[in-house]
Protein backbone atom coordinates (compact mmCIF):
# COMPACT_ATOMS: atom_id res chain seq x y z
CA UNK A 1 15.07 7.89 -247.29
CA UNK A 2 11.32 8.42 -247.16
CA UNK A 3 9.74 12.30 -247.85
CA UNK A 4 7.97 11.89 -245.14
CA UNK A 5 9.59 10.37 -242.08
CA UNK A 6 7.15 11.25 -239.94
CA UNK A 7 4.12 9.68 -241.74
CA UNK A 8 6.27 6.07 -242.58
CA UNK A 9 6.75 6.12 -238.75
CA UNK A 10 3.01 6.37 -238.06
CA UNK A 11 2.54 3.59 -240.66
CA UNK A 12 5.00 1.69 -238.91
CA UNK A 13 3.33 2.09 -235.51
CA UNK A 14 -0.10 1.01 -237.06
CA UNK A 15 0.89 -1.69 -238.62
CA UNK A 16 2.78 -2.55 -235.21
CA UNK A 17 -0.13 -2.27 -233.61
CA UNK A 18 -2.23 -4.44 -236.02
CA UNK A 19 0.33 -7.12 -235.05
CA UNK A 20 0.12 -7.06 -231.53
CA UNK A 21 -3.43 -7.85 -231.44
CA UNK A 22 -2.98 -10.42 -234.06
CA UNK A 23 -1.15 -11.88 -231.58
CA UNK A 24 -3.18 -11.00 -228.68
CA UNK A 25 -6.14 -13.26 -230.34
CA UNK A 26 -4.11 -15.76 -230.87
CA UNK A 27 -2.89 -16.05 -227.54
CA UNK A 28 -6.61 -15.63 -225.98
CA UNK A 29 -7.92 -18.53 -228.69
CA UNK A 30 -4.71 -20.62 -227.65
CA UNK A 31 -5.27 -19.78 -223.36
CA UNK A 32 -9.28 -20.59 -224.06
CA UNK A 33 -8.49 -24.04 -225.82
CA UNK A 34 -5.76 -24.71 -222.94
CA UNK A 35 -8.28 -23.49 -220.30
CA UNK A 36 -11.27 -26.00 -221.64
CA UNK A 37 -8.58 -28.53 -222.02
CA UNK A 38 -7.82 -28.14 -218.08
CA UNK A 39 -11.52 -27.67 -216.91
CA UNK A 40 -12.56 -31.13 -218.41
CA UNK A 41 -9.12 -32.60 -217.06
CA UNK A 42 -10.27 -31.32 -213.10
CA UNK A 43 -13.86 -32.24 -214.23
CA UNK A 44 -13.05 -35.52 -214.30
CA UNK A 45 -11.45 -36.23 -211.55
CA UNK A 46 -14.05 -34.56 -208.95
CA UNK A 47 -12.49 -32.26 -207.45
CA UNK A 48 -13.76 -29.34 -205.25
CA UNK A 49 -10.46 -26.71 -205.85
CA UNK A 50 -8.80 -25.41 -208.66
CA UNK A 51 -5.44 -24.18 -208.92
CA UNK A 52 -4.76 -21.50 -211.96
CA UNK A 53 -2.17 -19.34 -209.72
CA UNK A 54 1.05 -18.33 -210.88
CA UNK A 55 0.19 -18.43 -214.70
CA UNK A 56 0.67 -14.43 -215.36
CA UNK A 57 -2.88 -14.15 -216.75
CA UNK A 58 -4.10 -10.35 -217.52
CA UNK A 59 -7.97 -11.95 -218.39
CA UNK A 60 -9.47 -15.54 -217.72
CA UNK A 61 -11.71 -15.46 -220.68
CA UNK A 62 -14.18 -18.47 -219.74
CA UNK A 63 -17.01 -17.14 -222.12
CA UNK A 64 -18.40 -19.68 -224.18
CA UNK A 65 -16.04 -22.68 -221.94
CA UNK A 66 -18.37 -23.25 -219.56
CA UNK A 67 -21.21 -25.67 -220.77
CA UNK A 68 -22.17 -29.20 -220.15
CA UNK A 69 -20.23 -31.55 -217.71
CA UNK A 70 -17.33 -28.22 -217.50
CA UNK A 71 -20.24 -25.72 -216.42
CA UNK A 72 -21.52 -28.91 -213.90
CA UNK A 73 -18.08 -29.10 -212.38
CA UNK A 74 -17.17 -25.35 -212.50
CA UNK A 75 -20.65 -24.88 -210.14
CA UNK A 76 -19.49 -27.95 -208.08
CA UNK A 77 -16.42 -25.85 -207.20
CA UNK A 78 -15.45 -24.48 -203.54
CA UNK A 79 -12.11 -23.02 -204.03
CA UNK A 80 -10.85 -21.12 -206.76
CA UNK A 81 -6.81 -19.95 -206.64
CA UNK A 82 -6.07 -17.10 -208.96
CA UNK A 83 -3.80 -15.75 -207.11
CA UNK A 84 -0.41 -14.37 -208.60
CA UNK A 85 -1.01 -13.50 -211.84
CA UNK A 86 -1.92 -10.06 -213.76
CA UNK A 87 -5.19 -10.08 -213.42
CA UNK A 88 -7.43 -6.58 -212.82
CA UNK A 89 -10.91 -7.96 -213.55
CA UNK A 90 -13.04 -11.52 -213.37
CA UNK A 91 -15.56 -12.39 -215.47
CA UNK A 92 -19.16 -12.04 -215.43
CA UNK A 93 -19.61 -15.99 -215.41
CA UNK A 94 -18.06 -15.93 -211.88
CA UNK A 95 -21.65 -15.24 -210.55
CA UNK A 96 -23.03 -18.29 -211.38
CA UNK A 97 -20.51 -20.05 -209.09
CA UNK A 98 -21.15 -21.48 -205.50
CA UNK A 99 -17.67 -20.76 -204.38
CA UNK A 100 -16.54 -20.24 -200.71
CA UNK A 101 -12.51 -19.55 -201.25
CA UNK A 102 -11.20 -16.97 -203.29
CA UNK A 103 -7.63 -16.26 -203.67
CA UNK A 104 -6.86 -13.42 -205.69
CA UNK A 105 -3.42 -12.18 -203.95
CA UNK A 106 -0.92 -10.90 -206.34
CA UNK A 107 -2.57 -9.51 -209.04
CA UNK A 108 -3.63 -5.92 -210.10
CA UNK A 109 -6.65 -5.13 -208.49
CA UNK A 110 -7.54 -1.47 -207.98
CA UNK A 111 -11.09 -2.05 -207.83
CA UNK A 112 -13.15 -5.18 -205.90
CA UNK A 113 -14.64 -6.76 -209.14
CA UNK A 114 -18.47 -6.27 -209.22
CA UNK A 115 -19.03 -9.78 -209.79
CA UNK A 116 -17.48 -11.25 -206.84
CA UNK A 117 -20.53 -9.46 -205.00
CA UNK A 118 -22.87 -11.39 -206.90
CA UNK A 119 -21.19 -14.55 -205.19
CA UNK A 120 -23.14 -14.87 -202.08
CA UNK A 121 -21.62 -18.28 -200.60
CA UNK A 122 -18.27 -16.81 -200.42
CA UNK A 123 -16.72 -17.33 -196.86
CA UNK A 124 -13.77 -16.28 -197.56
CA UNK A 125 -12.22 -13.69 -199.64
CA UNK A 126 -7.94 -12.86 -200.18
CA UNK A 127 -6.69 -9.69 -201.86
CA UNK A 128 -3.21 -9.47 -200.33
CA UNK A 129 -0.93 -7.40 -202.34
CA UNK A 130 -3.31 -5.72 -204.43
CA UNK A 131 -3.91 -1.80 -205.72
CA UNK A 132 -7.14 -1.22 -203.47
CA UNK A 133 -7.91 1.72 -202.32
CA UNK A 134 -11.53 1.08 -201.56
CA UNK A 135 -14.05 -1.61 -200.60
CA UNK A 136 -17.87 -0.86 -202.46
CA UNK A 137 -20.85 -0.49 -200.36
CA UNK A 138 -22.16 -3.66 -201.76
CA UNK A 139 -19.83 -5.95 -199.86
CA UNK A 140 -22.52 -6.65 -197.52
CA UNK A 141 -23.86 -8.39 -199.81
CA UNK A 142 -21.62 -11.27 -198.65
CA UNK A 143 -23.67 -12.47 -195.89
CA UNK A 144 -21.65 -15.73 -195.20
CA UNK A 145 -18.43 -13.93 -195.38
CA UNK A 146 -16.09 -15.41 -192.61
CA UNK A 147 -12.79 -14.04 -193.29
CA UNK A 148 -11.35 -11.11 -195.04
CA UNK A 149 -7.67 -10.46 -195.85
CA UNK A 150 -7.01 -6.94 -197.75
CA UNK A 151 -2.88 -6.84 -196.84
CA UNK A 152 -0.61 -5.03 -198.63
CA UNK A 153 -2.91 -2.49 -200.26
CA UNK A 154 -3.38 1.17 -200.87
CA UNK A 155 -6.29 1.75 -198.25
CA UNK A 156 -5.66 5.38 -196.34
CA UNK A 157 -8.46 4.79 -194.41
CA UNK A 158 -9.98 2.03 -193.02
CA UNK A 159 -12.85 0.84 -195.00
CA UNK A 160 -15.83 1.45 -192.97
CA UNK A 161 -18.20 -0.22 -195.71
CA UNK A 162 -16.30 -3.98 -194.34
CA UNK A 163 -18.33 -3.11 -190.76
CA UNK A 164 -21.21 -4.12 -192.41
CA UNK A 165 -20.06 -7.41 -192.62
CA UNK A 166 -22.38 -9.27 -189.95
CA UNK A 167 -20.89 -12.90 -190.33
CA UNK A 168 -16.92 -11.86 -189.96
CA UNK A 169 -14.38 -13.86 -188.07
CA UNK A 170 -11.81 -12.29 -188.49
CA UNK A 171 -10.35 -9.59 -190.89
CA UNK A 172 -6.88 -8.56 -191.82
CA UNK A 173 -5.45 -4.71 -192.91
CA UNK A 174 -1.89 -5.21 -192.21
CA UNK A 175 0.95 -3.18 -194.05
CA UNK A 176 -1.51 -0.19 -195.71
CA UNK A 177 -1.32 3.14 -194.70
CA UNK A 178 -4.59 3.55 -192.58
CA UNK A 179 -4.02 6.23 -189.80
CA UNK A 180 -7.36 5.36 -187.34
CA UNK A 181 -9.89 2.79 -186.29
CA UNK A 182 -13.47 4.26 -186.79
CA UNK A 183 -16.16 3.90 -184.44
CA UNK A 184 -18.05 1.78 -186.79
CA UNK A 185 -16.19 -1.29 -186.12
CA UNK A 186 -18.10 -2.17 -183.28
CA UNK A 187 -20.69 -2.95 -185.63
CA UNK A 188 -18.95 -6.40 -186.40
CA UNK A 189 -20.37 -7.93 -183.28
CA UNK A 190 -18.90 -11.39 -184.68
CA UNK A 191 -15.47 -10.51 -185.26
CA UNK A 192 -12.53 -12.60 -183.40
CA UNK A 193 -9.37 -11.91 -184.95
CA UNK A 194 -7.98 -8.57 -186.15
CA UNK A 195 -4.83 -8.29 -187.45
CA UNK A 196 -3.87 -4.25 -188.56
CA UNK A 197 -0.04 -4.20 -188.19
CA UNK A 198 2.59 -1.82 -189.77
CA UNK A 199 -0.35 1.17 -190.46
CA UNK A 200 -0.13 4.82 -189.06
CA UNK A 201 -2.58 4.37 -186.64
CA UNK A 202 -2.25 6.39 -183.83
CA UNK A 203 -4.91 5.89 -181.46
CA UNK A 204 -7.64 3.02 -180.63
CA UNK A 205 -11.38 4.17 -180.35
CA UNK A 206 -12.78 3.38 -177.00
CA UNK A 207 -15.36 1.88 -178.35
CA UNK A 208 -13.24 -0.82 -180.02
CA UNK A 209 -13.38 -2.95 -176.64
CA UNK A 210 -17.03 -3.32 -176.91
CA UNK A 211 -16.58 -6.05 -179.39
CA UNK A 212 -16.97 -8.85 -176.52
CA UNK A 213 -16.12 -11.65 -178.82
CA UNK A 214 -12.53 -10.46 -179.54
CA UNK A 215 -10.08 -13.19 -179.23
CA UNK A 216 -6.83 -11.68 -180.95
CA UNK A 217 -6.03 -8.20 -181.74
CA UNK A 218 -2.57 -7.74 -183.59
CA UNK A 219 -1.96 -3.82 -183.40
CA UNK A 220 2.57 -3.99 -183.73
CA UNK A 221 4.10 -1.53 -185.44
CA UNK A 222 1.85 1.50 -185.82
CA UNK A 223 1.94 5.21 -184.00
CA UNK A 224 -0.32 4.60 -181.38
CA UNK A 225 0.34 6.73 -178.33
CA UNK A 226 -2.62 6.25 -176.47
CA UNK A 227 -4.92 2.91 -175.40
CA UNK A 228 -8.01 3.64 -173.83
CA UNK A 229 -9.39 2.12 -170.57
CA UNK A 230 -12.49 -0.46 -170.71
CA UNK A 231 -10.52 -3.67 -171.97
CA UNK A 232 -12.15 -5.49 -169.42
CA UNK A 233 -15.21 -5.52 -171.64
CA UNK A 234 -13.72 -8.10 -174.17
CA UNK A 235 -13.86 -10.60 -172.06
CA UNK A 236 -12.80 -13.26 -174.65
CA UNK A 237 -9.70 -11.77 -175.55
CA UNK A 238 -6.33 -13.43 -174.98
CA UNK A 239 -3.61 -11.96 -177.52
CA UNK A 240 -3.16 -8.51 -177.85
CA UNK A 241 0.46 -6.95 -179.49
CA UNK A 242 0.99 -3.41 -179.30
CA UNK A 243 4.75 -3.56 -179.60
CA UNK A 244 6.38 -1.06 -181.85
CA UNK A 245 4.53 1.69 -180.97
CA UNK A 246 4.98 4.99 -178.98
CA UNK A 247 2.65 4.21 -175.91
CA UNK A 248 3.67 6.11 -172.85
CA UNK A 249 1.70 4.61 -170.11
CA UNK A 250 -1.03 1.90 -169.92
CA UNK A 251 -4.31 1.87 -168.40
CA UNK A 252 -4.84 0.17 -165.09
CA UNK A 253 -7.26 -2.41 -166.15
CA UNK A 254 -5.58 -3.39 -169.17
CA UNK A 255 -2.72 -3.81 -166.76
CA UNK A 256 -4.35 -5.96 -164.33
CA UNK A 257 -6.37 -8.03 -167.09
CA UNK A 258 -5.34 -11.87 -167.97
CA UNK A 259 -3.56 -12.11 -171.17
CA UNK A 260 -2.57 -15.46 -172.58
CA UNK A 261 0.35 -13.17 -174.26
CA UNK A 262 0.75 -8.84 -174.56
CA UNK A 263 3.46 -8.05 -176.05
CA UNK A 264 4.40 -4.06 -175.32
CA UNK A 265 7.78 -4.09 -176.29
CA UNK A 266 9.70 -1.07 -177.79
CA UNK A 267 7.16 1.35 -176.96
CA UNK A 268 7.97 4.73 -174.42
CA UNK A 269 7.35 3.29 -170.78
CA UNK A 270 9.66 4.72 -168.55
CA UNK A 271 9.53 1.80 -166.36
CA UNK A 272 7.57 -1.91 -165.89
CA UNK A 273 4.00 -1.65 -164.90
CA UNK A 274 3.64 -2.61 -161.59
CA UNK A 275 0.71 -5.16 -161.39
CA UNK A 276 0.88 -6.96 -164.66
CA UNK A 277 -0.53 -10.34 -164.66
CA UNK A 278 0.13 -11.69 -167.85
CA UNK A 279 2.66 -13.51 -169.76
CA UNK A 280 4.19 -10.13 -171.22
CA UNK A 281 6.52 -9.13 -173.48
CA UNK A 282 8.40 -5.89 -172.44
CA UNK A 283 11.63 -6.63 -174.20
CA UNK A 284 13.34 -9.26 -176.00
CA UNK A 285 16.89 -8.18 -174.29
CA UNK A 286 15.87 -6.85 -171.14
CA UNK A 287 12.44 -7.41 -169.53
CA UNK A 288 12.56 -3.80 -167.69
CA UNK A 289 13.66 -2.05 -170.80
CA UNK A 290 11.54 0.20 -172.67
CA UNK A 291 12.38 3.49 -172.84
């Protein structure tokens, strides 16, 4: 039995530790040789998309890979799937891409990597089931930016810095924990679609219906009590779900205005709004039940 337990432990641990990034070279030297290996396989064929999802990767160490015909194909790339894998970070190389589909869902993201910033063609960006908590000031620096999907995150708040977005289609927040809409968002003048289910929102700003282009707005399962008057305004819009929430009563002209579908199921009406003139949803059981 060692005098010392305590110091052939440490040893032990060091030594350990000296192993583990043996290993963790090796495996980096191995994933670069099978990552050139793939890049000059997709190279050749011409494509536009590449598919590296589902390959648990914690780095995608492309330092020194991409040169001659690889770096000529890697720039000639649109869509780039890294999606379900380990990954926290991108590389710095990224910014010398010309992509305009990112897919990073899955991974470990608990910050937007600064580099994807630098990619100004990008139209459209996923970070579904992420560790955000935040969106940098910087993302306007995505002029082209089309659509944005951030569900499945840590946000508390909704990320004003996204209204600066001036190009944005549509834009998805669904399952966080964000409790209101700011005012800002009428600042994304283009923006058809939102989808913001399962949050804690509990009330819509009126200036939300100012956004005339609005096609779709998916609002299910939140805490919203109130909707404001002045619907009329979004004169575009033809879905709008606010089932699963605790709504009381509903303005008149939201009442009176031409859905292609509303859904207000399972909210807190006492009875069926007299007047409605769209293809509505009060109940999946019974049409005048929603207590």
């Amino acid at each position: 039995m060692s005098k010392y337990p305590m110091l052939s432990s440490l040893n032990k641990t060091k030594e350990e530790t000296k192993q583990l990034k043996k290993i963790k070279k090796s495996q980096q030297q191995e994933f670069k040789r099978i990552l050139k290996r793939m890049l000059k396989q997709f190279s050749d064929e011409e494509k536009d998309s590449i598919d590296f999802s589902c390959h648990q990767l914690t780095n995608f160490p492309v330092s020194g890979i991409l040169s001659g015909d690889v770096l000529n194909f890697w720039r000639n790339l649109e869509k780039i799937d890294l999606s379900r894998n380990q990954l926290k970070t991108l590389p710095k190389e990224f910014s010398k891409l010309n992509i305009t589909h990112l897919q990073l869902q899955h991974n470990k993201f608990e910050t937007l990597p600064p580099v994807i910033l630098k990619i100004e063609t990008l139209r459209y960006l996923g970070l579904d089931y992420n560790l955000l908590k935040s969106i940098p000031d910087k993302i306007s620096n995505l002029e082209d930016l089309f659509g944005l999907s951030l569900n499945h995150n840590k946000f508390r708040q909704f990320p004003k810095e996204v209204c600066k977005l001036q190009t944005l289609y549509w834009l998805s927040l669904e399952n966080n924990e964000i409790q209101s809409i700011p005012d800002e968002i009428v600042n994304l003048e283009t923006l058809q679609y939102l989808y913001i289910r399962q949050n804690f929102i509990i009330s819509v700003p009126k200036l939300f219906f100012s956004l005339e282009r609005l096609k779709g707005v998916y609002l299910s399962d939140n805490l919203i009590e109130h909707i404001p008057s002045g619907i009329t305004k979004c004169f575009s819009l033809s879905v709008l779900t606010l089932d699963q929430n605790m709504i009381r009563a509903l303005p008149q002209d939201l009442i009176k205005f031409e859905f292609d579908y509303l859904d207000i199921s399972n909210n807190r009406l006492k009875k069926k709004p007299d007047g409605l003139r769209s293809l509505v949803l009060l109940d999946s059981g019974n049409l005048y039940s929603n207590l």
